[in-house]
Protein backbone atom coordinates (compact mmCIF):
# COMPACT_ATOMS: atom_id res chain seq x y z
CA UNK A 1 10.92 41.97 1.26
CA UNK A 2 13.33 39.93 -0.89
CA UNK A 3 12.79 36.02 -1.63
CA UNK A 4 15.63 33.85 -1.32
CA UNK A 5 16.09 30.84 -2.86
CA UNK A 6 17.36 29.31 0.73
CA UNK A 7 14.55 30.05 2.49
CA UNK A 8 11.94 28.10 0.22
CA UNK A 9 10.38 25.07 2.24
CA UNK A 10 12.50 21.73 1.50
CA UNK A 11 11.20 18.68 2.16
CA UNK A 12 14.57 16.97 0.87
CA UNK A 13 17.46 17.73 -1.31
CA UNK A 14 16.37 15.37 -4.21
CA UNK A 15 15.46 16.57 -8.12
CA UNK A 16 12.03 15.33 -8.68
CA UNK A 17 13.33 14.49 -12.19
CA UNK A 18 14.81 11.36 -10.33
CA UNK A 19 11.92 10.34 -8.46
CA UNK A 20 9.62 9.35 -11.16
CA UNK A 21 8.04 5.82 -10.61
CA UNK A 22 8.89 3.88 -13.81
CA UNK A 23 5.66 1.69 -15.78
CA UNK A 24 7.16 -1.38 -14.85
CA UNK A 25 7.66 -0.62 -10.79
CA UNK A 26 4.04 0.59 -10.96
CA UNK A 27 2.66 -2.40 -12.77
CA UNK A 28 4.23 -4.44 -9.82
CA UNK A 29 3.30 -2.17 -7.13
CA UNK A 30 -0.36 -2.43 -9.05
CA UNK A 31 0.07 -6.53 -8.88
CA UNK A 32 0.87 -6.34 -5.33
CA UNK A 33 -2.39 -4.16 -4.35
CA UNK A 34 -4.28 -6.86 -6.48
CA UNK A 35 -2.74 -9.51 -4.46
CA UNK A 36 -4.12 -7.91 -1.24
CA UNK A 37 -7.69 -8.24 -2.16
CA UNK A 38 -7.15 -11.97 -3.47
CA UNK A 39 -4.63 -13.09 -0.70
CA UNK A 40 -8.23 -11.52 1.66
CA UNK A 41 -10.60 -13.82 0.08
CA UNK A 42 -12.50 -10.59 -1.49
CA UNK A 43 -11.90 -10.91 -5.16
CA UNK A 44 -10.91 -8.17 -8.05
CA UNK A 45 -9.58 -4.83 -6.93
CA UNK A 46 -11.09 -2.43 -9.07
CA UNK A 47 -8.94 -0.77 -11.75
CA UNK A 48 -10.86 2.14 -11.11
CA UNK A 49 -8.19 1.97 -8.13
CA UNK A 50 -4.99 2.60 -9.92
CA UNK A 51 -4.94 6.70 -10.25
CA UNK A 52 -5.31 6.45 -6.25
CA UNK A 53 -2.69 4.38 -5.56
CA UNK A 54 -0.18 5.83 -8.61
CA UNK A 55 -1.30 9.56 -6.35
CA UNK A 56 -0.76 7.42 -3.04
CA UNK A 57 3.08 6.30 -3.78
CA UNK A 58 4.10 9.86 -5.49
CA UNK A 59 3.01 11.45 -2.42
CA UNK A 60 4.92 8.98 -0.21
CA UNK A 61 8.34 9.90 -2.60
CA UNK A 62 7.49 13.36 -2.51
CA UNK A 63 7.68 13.70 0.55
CA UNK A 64 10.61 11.02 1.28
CA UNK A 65 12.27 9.91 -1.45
CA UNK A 66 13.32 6.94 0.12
CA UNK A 67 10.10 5.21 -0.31
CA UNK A 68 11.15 5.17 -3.90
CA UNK A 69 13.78 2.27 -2.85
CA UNK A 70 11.26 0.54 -0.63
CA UNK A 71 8.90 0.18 -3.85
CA UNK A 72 12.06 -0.65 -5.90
CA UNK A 73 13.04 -3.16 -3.11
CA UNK A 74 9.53 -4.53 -2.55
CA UNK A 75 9.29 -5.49 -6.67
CA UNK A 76 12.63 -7.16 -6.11
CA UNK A 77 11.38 -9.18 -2.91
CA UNK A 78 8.41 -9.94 -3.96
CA UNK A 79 10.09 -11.49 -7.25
CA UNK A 80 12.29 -13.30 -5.29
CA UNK A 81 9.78 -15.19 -3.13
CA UNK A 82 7.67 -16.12 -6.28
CA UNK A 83 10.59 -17.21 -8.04
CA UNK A 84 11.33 -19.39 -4.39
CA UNK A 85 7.97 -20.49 -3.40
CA UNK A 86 5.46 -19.36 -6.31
CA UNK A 87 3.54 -16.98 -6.93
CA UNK A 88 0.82 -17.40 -3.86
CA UNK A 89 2.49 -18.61 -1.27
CA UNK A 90 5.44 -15.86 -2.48
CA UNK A 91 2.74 -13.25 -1.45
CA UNK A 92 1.69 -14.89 1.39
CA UNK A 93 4.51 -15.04 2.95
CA UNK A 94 5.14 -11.55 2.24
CA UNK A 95 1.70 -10.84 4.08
CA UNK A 96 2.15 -13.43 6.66
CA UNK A 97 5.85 -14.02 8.02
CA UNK A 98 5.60 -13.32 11.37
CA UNK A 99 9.45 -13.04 11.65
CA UNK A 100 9.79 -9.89 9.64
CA UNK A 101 7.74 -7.52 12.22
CA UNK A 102 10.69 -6.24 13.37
CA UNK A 103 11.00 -2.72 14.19
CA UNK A 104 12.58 -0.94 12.67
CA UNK A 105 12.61 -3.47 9.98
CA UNK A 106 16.45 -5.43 9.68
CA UNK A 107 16.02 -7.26 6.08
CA UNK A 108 15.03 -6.29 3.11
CA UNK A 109 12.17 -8.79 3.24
CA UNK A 110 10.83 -6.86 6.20
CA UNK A 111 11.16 -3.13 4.90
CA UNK A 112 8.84 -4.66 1.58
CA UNK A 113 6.21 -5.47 4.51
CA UNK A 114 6.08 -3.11 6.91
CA UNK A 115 7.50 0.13 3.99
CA UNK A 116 5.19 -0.96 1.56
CA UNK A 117 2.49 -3.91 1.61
CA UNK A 118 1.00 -3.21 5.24
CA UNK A 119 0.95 0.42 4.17
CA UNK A 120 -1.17 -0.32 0.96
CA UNK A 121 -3.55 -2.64 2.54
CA UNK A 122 -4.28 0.38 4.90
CA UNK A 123 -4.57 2.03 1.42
CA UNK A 124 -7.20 -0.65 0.53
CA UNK A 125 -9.28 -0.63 3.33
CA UNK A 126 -9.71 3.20 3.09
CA UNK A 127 -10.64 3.21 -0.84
CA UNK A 128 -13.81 0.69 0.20
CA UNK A 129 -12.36 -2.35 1.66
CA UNK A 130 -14.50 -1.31 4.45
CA UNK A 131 -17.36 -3.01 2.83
CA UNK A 132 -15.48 -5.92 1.70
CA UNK A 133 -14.59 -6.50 5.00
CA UNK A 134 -18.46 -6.85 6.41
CA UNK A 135 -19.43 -2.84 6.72
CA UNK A 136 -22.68 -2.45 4.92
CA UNK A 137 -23.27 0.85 4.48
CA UNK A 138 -19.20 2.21 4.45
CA UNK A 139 -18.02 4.79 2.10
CA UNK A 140 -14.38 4.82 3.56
CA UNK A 141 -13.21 5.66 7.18
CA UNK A 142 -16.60 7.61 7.37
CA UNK A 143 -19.13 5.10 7.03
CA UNK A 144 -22.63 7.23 7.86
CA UNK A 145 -24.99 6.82 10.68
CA UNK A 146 -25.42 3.55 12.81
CA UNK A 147 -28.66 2.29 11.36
CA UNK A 148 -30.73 -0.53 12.96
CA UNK A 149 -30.63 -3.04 10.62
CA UNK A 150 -27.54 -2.06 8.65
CA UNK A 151 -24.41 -1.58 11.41
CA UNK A 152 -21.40 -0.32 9.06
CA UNK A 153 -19.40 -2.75 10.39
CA UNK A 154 -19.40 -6.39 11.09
CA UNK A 155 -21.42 -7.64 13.87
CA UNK A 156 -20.61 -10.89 15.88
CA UNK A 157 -23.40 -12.56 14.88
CA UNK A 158 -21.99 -12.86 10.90
């Protein structure tokens, strides 16, 4: 049986040469995960984190390549509100403006949310935020055994 070139599985039409994540988009897309854990109250994100969320966005592009504009559009929002409010409240906003849950999303603003920040705090949470978040005994989404005395999650009591 012959191969043809048309019948190999496409995802999308775009050359992966143009879907490379540039240092600088990735350094803010890094400084937006850090923000997450500090905007949380739960400190440093480990740098031990940043080959999971560089493998985390390439994936998302690789399979759409839009998500390469919603990272280029979230460094540009997120800019934006610093410049316009600083840089905490900037990020609050971003995390807490109750008017961009629109969906699907209508402004740019709301696209950087729902596109890119809520997806990377789900991100978070699975790489150990877990435990951050009161789980005791958590490795991720699989947190072991319910043990008397150390419940993996947070108990109403804390």
């Amino acid at each position: 049986m012959e191969h043809r070139k048309y019948n190999r599985k496409a995802y999308h039409a775009a050359d992966p040469a143009d879907l490379v994540i540039p240092q600088a988009l990735f350094n803010d897309m890094w400084e937006l995960f850090v923000q997450i854990g500090k905007f949380w109250g739960k400190g440093e994100v480990q740098e031990n984190f940043k080959p999971d969320l560089l493998v985390f966005m390439n994936n998302r592009i690789a399979i759409d390549p839009s998500y390469l504009f919603d990272y280029k559009n979230a460094s540009e929002v997120i800019k934006e509100l610093i410049y316009e409010l600083g840089e905490e409240k900037g990020y609050e906003s971003l995390f807490t403006d109750k008017s961009i849950l629109d969906d699907p999303p209508s402004t740019l603003k709301a696209r950087a949310r729902q596109k890119v920040s809520n997806e990377f705090i789900v991100l978070y949470i699975s790489l150990g935020g877990f435990k951050e978040f009161g789980a005791e005994n958590s490795l991720g989404y699989i947190g072991g055994a319910n043990i008397k005395g150390k419940t993996p999650y947070r108990t109403i009591d804390k």
